[in-house]
Protein backbone atom coordinates (compact mmCIF):
# COMPACT_ATOMS: atom_id res chain seq x y z
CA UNK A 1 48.51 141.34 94.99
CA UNK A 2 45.72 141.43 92.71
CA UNK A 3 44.76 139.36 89.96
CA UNK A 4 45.00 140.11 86.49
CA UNK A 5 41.49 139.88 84.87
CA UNK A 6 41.80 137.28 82.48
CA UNK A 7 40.98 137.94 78.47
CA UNK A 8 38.73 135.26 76.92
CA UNK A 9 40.87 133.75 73.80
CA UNK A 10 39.77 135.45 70.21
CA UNK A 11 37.59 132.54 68.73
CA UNK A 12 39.26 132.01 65.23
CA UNK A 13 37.37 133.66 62.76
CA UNK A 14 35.92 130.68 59.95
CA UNK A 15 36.42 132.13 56.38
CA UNK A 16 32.70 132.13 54.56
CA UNK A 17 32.44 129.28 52.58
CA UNK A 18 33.23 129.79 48.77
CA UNK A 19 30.58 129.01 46.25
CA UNK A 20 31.19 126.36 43.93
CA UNK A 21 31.90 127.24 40.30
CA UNK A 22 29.74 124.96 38.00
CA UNK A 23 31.50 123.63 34.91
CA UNK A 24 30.13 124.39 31.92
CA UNK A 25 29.29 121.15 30.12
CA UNK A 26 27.63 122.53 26.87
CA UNK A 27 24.64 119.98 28.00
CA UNK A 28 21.22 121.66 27.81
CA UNK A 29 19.61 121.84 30.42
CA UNK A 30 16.96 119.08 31.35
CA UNK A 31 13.59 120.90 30.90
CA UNK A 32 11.82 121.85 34.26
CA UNK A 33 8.41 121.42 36.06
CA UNK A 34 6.55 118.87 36.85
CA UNK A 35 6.44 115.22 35.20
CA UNK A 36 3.91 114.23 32.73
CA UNK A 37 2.01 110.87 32.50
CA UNK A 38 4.34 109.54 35.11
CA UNK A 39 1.08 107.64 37.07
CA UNK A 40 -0.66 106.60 33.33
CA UNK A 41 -2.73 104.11 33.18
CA UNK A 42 -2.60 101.48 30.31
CA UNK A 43 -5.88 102.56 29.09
CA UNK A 44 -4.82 106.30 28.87
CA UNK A 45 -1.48 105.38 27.26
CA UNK A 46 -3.29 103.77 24.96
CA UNK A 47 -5.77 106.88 24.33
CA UNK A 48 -2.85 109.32 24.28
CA UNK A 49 -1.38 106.82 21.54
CA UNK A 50 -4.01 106.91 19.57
CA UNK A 51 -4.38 110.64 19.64
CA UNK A 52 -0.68 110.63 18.57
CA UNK A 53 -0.96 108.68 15.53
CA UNK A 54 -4.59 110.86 14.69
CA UNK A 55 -1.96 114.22 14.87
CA UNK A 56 0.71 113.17 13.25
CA UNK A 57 -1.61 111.90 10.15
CA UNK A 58 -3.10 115.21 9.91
CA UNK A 59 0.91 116.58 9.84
CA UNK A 60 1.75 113.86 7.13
CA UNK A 61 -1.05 112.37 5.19
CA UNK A 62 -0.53 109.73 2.71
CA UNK A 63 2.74 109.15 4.52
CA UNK A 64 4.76 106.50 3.26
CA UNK A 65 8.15 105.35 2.62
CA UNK A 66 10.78 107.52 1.01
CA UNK A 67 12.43 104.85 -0.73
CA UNK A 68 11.60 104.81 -4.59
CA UNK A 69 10.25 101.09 -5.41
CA UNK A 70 7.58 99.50 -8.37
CA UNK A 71 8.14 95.69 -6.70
CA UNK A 72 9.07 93.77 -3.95
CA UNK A 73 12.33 93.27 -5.29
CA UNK A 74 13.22 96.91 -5.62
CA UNK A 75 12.24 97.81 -2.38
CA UNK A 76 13.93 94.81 -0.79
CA UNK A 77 17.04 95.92 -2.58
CA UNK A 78 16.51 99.39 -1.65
CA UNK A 79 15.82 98.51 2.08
CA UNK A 80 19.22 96.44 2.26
CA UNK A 81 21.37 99.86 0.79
CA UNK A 82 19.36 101.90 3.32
CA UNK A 83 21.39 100.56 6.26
CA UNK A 84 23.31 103.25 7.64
CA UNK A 85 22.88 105.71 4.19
CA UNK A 86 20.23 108.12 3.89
CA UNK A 87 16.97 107.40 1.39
CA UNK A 88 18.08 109.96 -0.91
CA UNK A 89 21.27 108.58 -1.20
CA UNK A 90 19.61 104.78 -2.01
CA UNK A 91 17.33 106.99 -4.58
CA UNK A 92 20.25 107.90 -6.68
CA UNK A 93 22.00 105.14 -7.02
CA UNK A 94 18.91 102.32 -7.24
CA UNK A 95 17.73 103.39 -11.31
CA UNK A 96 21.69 102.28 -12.66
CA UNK A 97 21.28 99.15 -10.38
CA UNK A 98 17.86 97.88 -11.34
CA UNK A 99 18.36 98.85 -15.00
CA UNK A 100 21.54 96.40 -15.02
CA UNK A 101 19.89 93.80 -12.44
CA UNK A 102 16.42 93.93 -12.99
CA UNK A 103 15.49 90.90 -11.11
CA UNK A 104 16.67 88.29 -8.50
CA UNK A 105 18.08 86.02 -10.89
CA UNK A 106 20.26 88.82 -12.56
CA UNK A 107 21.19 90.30 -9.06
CA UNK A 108 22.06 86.18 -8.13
CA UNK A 109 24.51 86.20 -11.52
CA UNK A 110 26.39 89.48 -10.78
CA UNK A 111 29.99 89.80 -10.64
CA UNK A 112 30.83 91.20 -6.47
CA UNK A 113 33.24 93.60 -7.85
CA UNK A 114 30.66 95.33 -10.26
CA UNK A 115 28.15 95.28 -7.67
CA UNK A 116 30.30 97.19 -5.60
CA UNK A 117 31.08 99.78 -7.87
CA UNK A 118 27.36 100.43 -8.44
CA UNK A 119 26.56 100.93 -4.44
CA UNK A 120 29.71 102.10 -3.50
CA UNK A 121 28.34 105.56 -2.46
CA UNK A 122 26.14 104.16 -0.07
CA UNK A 123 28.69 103.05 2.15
CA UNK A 124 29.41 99.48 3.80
CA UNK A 125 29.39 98.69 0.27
CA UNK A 126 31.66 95.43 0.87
CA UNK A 127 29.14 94.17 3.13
CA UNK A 128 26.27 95.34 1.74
CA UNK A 129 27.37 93.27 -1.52
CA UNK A 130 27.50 90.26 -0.15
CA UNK A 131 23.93 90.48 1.45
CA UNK A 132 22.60 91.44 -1.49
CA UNK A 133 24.13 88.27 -3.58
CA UNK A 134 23.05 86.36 -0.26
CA UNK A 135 19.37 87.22 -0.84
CA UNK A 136 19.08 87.19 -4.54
CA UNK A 137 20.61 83.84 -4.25
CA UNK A 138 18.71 82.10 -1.85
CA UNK A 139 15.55 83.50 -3.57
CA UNK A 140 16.18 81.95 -6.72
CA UNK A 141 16.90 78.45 -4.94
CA UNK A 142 14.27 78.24 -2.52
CA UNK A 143 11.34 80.59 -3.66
CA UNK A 144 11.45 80.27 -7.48
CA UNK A 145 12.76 84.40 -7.66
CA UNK A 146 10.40 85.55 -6.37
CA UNK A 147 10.38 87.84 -3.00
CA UNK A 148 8.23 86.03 -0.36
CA UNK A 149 5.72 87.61 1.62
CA UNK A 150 5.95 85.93 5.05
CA UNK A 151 7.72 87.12 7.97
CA UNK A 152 9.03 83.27 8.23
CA UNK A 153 10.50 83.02 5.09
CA UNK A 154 11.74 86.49 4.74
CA UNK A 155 14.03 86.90 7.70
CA UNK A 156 15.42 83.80 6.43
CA UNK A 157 17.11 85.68 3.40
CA UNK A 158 20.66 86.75 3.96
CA UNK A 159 20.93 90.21 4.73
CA UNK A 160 16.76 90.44 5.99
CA UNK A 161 16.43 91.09 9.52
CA UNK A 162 12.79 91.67 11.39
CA UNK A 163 12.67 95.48 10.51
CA UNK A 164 13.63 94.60 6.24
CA UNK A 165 11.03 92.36 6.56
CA UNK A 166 8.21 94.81 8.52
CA UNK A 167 8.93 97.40 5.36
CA UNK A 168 8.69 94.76 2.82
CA UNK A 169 5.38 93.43 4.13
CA UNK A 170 3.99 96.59 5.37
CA UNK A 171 4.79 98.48 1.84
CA UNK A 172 5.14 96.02 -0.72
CA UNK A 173 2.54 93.17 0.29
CA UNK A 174 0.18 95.44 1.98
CA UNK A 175 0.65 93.53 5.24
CA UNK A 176 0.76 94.93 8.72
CA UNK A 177 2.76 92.33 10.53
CA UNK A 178 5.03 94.34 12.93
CA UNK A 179 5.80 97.79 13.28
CA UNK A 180 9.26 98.98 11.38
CA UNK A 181 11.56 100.67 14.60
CA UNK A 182 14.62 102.60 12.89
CA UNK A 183 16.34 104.93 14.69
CA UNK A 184 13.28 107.68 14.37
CA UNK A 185 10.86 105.50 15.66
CA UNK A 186 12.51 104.25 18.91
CA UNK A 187 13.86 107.33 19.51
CA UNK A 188 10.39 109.05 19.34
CA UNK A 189 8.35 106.17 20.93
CA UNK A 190 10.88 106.81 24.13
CA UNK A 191 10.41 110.11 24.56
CA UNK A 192 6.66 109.74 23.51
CA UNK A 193 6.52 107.78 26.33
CA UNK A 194 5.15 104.90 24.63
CA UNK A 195 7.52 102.25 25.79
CA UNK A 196 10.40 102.24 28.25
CA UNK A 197 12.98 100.07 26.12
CA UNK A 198 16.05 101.08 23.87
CA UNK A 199 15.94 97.38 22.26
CA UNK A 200 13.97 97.63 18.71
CA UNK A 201 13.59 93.75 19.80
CA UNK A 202 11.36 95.19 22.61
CA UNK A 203 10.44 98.64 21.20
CA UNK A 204 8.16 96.94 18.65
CA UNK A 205 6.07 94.55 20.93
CA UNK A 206 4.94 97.82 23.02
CA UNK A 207 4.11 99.42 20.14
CA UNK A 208 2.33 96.90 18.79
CA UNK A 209 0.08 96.41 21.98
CA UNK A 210 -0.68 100.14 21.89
CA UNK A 211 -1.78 100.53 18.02
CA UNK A 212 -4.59 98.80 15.84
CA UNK A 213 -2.97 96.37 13.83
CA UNK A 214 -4.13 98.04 10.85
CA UNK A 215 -2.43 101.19 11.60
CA UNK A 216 1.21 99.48 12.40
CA UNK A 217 3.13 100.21 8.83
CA UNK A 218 1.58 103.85 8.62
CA UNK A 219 2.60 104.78 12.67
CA UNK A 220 6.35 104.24 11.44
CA UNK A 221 5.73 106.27 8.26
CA UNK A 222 4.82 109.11 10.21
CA UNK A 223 6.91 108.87 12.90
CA UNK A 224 9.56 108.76 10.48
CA UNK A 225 8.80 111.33 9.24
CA UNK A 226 7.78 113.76 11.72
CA UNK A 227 11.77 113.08 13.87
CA UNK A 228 13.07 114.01 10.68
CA UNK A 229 11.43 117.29 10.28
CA UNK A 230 10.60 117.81 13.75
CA UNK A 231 11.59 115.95 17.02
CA UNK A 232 15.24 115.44 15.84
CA UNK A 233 17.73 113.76 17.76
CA UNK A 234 19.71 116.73 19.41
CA UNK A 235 17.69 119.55 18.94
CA UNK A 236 13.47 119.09 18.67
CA UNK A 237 11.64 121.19 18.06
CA UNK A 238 9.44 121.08 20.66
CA UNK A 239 7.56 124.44 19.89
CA UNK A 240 6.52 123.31 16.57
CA UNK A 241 5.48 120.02 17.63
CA UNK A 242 2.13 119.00 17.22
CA UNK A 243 1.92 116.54 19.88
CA UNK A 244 3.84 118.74 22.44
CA UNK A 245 0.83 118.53 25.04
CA UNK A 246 1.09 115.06 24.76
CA UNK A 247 4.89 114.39 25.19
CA UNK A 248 6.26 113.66 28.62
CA UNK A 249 9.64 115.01 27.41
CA UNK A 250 8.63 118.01 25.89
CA UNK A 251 10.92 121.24 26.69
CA UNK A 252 7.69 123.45 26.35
């Protein structure tokens, strides 16, 4: 009897793999290509920094700050409203406020609920009320009412933190005794690639170490002013940028 040839078993046939559907985030996409000024030394930073600033004066000269002031006062007022409001904003309602409190020692007298009414529009009013009666206060008691012009007595006031103080000095005193980060500023100097930190606390000493001393109140005038028109939060304008060749997060 013969055998039956046998039949090698049918290897089961594997099904080609499926390619995985990407979900469409609505993220753009992270620009391409290689890195830039990822090996910088501190000397070149430093360069590149100062070819920065030299750019963005020629984009903005005579920059300075948008907030409408003739004294210390005013602008220290002004400063305290700009919290979370726009300058404009602060521009518009300032000439009723300083026409009924033109001083410290009127702004010290004022009655909270008329106060409010006057910078209600500029939002946080409640809070923003009782700074301002904080500061006017304490300088009438301690500083005759006058506005001082040290960073030791001014971050004293109620209400005056290290960046009120940096536009007070830089703008109304003529003194360039820290660099003024806002939102504009640290969110340019990180994708300038000037410092590494989110922390204005530790924004402002890198800064600092990278810029003439002399040049500190007019580098956050311009960078001010140039995220506002150009490198804005979620959607620069990178082809328009003037310092595009020097940006490490440039999309162009």
């Amino acid at each position: 009897m013969k055998r039956q040839p046998k039949i090698p078993a049918e290897k089961p046939t594997r099904k080609p793999a499926e390619k995985s559907k990407r979900k469409a985030t609505g993220k753009p996409r992270k620009p391409t290509g290689k890195p830039r000024f990822t090996r910088e030394t501190a000397k070149a930073r430093r360069e590149r920094a100062h070819e920065i600033l030299e750019r963005l004066r020629g984009e903005y000269p005579g920059a300075t700050t948008a907030l409408v002031h003739r004294d210390a006062y005013q602008l220290i007022v002004a400063t305290i409203l700009s919290a979370q409001c726009t300058d404009e904003r602060v521009n518009r309602v300032t000439p009723a406020l300083f026409r009924r409190y033109p001083g410290a020692a009127e702004l010290a007298g004022a009655r909270p609920e008329e106060l409010e009414d006057l910078i209600r529009s500029t939002g946080f009013f409640r809070n923003k009320t009782r700074s301002l009666l904080g500061m006017a206060n304490a300088v009438v008691d301690r500083f005759s009412g006058e506005i001082p012009d040290s960073m030791a007595d001014l971050v004293t006031l109620p209400g005056v933190g290290r960046k009120t103080a940096n536009v007070v000095l830089g703008n109304a005193f003529g003194k360039d005794e820290g660099v003024v980060v806002d939102t504009h500023v640290g969110r340019l100097s990180q994708r300038l690639g000037l410092t590494r930190h989110q922390d204005p606390a530790r924004i402002e000493p890198d800064l600092m170490k990278l810029f003439d001393r002399t040049d500190w109140t007019e580098l956050a005038h311009v960078l001010i002013l140039h995220g506002r028109a150009v490198c804005k939060s979620l959607k620069p304008r990178c082809e328009s940028c003037a310092v595009s060749d020097l940006c490490p997060a440039s999309r162009v």
